[in-house]
N, C-alpha and C. Protein backbone atom coordinates (compact mmCIF):
# COMPACT_ATOMS: atom_id res chain seq x y z
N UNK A 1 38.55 3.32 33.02
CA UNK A 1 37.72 2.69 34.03
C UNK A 1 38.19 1.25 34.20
N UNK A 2 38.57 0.99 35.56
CA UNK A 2 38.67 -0.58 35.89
C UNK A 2 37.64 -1.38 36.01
N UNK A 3 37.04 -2.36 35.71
CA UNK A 3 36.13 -2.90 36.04
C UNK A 3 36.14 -4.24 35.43
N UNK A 4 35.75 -5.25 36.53
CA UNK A 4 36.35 -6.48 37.25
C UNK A 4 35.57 -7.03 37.96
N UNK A 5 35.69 -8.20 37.89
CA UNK A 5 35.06 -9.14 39.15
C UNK A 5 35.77 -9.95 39.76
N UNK A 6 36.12 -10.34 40.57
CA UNK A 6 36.93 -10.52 41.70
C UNK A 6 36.66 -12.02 42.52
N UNK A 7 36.98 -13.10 42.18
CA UNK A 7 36.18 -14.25 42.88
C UNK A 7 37.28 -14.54 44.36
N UNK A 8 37.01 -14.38 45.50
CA UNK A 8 37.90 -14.89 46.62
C UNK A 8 37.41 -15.90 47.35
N UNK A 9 38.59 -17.20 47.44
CA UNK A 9 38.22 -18.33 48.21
C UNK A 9 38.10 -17.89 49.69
N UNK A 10 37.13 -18.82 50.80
CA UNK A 10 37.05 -18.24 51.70
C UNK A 10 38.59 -18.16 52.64
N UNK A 11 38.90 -17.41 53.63
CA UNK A 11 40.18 -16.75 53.79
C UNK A 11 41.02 -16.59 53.05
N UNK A 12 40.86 -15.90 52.01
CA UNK A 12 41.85 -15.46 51.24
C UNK A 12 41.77 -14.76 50.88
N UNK A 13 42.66 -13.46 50.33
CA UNK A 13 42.85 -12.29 49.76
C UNK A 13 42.92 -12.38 48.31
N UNK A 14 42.96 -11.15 47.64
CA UNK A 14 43.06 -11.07 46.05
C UNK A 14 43.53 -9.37 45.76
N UNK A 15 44.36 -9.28 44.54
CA UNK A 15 44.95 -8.41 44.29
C UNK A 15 44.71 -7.89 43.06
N UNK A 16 44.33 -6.26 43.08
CA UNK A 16 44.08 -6.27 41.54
C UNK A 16 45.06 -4.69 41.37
N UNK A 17 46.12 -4.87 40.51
CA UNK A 17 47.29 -4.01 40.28
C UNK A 17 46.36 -2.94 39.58
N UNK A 18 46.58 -1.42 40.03
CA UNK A 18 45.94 -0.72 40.13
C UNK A 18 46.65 0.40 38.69
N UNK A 19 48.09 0.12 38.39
CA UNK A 19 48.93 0.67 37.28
C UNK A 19 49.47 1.57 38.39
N UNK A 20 50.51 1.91 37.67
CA UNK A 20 51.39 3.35 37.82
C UNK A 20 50.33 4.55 37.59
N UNK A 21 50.76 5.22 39.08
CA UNK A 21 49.80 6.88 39.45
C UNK A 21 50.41 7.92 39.62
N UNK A 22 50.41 8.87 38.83
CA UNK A 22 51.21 10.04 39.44
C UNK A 22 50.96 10.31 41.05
N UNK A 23 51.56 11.08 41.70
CA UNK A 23 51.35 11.77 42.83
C UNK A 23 49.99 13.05 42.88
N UNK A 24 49.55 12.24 43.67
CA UNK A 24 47.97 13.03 43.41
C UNK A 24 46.40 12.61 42.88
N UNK A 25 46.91 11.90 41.45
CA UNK A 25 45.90 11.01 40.99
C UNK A 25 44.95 10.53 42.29
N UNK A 26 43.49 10.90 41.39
CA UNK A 26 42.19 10.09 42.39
C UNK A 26 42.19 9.12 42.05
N UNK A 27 41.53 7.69 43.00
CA UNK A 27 41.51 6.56 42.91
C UNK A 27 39.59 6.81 43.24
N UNK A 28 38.90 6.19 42.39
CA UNK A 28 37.03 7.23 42.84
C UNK A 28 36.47 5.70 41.85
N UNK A 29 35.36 5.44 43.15
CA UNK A 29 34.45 4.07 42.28
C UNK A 29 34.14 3.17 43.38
N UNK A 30 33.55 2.31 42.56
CA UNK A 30 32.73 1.43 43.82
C UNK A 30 33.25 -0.01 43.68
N UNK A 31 33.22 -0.33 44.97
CA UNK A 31 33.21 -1.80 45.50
C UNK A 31 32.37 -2.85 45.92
N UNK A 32 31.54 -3.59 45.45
CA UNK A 32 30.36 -4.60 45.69
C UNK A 32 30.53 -5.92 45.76
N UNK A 33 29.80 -6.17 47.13
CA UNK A 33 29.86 -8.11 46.93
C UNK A 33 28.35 -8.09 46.28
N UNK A 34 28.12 -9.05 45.74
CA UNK A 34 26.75 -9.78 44.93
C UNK A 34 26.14 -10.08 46.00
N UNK A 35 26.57 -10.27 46.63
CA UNK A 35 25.51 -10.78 48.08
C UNK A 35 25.26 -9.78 48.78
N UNK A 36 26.25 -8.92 48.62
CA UNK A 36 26.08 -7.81 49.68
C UNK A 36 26.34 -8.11 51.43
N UNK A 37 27.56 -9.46 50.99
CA UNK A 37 27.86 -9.51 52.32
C UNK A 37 29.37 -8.77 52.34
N UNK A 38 29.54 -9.39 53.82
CA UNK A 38 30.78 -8.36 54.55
C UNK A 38 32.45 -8.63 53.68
N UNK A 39 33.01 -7.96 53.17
CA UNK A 39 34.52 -7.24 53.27
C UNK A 39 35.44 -6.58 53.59
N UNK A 40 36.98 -7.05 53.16
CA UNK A 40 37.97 -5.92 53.89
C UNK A 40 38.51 -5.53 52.51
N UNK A 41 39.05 -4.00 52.29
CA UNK A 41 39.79 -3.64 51.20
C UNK A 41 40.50 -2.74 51.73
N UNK A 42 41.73 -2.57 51.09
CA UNK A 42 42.70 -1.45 51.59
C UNK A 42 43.16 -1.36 49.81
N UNK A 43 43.69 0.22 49.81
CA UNK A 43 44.53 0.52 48.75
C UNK A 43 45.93 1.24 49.01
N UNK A 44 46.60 0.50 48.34
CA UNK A 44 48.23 0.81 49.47
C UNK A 44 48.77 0.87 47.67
N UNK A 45 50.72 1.52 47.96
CA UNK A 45 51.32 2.01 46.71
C UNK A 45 52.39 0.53 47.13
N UNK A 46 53.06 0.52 46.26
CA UNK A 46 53.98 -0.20 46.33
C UNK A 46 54.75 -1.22 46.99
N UNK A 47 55.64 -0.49 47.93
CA UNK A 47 56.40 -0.86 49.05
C UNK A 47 55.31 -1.30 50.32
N UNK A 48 54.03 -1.22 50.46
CA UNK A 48 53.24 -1.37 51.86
C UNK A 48 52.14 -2.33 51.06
N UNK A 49 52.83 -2.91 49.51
CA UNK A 49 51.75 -4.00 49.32
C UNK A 49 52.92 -5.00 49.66
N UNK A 50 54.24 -4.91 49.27
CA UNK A 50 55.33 -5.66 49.77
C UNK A 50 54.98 -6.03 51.70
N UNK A 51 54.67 -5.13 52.16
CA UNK A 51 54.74 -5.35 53.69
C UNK A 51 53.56 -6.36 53.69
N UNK A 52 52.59 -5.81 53.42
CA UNK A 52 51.28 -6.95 53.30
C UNK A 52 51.55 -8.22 52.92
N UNK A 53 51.84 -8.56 52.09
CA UNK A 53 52.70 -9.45 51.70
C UNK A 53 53.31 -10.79 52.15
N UNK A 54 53.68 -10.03 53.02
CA UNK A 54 55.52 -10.90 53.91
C UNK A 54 54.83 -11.61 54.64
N UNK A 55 55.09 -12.36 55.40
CA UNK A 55 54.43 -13.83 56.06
C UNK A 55 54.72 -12.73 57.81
N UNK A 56 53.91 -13.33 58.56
CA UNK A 56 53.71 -12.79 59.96
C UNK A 56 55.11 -12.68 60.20
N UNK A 57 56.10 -13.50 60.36
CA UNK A 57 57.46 -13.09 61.19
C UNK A 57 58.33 -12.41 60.00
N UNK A 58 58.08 -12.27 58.56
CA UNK A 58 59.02 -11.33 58.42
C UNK A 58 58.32 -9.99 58.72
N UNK A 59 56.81 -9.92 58.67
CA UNK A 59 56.44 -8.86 58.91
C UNK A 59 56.99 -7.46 60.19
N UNK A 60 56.77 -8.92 61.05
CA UNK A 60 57.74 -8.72 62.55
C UNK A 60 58.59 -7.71 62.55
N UNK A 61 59.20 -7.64 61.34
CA UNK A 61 60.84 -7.15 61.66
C UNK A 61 60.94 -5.75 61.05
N UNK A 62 59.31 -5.57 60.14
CA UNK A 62 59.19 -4.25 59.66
C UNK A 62 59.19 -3.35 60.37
N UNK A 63 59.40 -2.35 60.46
CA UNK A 63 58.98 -1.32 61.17
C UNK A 63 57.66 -0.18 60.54
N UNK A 64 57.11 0.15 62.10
CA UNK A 64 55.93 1.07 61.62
C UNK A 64 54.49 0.24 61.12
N UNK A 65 53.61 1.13 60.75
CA UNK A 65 52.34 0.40 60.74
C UNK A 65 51.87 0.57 58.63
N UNK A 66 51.20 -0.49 58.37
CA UNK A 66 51.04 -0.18 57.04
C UNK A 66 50.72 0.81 56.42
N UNK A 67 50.68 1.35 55.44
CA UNK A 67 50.44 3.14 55.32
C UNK A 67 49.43 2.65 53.88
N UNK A 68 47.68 3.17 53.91
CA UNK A 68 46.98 2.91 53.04
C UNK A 68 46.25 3.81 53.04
N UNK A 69 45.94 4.51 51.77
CA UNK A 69 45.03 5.55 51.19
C UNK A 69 44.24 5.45 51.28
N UNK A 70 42.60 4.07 51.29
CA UNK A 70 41.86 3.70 51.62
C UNK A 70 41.73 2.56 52.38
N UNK A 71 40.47 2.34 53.10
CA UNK A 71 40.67 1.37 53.65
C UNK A 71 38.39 1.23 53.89
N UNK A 72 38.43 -0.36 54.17
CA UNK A 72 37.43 -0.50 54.09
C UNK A 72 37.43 -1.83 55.43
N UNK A 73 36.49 -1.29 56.01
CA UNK A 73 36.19 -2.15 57.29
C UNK A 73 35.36 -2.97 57.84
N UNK A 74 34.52 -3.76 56.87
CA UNK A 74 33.55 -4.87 57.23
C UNK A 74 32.41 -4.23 56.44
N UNK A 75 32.36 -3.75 55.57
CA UNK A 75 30.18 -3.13 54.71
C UNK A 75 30.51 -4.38 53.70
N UNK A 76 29.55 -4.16 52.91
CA UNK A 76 29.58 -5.40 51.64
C UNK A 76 29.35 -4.29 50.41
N UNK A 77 29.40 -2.59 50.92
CA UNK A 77 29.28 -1.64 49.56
C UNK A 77 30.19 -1.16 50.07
N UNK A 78 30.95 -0.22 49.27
CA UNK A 78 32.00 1.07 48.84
C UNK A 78 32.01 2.00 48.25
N UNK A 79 32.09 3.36 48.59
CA UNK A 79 32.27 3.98 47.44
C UNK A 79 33.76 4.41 47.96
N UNK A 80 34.48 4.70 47.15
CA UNK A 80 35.78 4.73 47.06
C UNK A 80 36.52 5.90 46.73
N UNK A 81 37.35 6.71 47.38
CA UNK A 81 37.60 8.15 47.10
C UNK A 81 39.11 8.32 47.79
N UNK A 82 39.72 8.12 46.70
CA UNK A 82 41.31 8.15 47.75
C UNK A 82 42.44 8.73 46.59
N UNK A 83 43.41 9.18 47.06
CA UNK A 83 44.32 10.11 46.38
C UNK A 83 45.57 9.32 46.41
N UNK A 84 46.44 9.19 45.41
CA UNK A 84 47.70 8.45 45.22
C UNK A 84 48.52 9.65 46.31
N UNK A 85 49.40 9.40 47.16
CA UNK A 85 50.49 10.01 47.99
C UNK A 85 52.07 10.24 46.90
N UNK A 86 52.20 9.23 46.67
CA UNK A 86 53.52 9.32 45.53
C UNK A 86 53.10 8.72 44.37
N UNK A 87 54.27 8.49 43.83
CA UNK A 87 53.97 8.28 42.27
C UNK A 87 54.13 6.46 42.14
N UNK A 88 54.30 5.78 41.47
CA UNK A 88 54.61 4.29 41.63
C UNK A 88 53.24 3.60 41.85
N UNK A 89 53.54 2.48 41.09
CA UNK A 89 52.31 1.29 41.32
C UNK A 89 51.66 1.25 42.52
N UNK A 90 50.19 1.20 42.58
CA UNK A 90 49.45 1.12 43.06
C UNK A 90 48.46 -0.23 43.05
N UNK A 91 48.11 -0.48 44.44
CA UNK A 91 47.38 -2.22 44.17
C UNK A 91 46.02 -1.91 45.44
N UNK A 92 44.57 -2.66 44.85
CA UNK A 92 43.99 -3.20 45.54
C UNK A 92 43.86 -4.60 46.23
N UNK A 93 43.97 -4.62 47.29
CA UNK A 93 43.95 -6.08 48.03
C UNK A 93 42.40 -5.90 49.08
N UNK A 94 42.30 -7.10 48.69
CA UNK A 94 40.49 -7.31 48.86
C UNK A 94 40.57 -8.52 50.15
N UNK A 95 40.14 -8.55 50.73
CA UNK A 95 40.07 -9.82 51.81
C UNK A 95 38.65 -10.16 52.06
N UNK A 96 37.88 -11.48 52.43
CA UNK A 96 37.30 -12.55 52.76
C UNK A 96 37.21 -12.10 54.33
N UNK A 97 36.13 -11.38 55.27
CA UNK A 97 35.94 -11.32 56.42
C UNK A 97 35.40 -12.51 57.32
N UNK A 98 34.71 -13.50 56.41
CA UNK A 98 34.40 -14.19 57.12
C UNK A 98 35.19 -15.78 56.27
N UNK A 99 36.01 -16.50 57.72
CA UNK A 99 36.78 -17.61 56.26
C UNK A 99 35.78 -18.42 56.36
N UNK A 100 34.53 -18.85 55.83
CA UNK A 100 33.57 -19.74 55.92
C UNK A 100 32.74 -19.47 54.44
N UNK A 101 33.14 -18.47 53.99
CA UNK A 101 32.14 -18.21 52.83
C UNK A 101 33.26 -17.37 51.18
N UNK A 102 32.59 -17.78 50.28
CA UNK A 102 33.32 -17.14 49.01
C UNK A 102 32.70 -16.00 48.86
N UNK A 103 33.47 -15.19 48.28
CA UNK A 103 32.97 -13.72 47.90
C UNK A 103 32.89 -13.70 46.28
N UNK A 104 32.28 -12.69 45.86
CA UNK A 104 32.63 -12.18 44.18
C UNK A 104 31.81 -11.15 44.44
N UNK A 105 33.34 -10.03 44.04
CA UNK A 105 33.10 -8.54 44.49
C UNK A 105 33.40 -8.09 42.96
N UNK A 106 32.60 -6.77 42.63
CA UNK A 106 32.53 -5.89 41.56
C UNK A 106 33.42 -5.25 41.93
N UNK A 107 34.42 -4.48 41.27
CA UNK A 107 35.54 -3.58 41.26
C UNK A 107 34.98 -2.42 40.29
N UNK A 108 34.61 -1.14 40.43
CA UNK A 108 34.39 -0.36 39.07
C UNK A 108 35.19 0.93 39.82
N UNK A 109 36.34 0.70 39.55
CA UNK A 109 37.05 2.29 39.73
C UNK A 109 37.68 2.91 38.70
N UNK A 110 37.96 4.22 38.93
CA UNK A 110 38.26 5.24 37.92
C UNK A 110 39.34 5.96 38.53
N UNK A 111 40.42 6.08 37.25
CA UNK A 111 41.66 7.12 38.04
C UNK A 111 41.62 8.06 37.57
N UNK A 112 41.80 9.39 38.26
CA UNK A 112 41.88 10.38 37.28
C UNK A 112 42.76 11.00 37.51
């Protein structure tokens, strides 16, 4: 079990390395702000945390659109249910929806 707390300055992201997953492995658990205000989370493998990553113009030059197993779109809860695609490191990246305010989000996930 992962479990974590997560402090993000306002506009800013945070990353929490998820380990090496076989192909298949569940990614299953919840995501909470203390406030229960708004967030973004995506869970991406490897190479598409590299794309995330890259500053807007090298992004530019990537091709294709980011490829993420989960994804979370503005709630301040989660429950979380997503399947590794290949094998290789796996990362959560958490984002700050609103840049005016700090977050501290609970992380409690489980791989199986």
């Amino acid at each position: 079990m992962l479990t974590r707390s997560v402090e993000l300055k306002a506009g800013e992201h945070a990353v929490v390395e998820l380990g090496e997953l076989s192909a298949g492995a569940r990614i299953t658990g919840s995501l909470k702000d203390a406030r229960h205000d708004k967030f973004l989370y995506v869970i991406v493998d490897e190479d598409n945390h590299r794309r995330f990553m890259l500053s807007d113009s090298e992004a530019d030059e990537e091709e294709g659109e980011l490829m993420v197993l989960a994804e979370g779109d503005g709630r301040g809860h989660y429950q979380v249910d997503a399947e590794a695609i290949a094998a290789g490191k796996h990362y959560l990246i958490i984002e700050s929806e609103a840049a005016a305010l700090k977050r501290k989000i609970k992380v409690n996930l489980r791989i199986l």
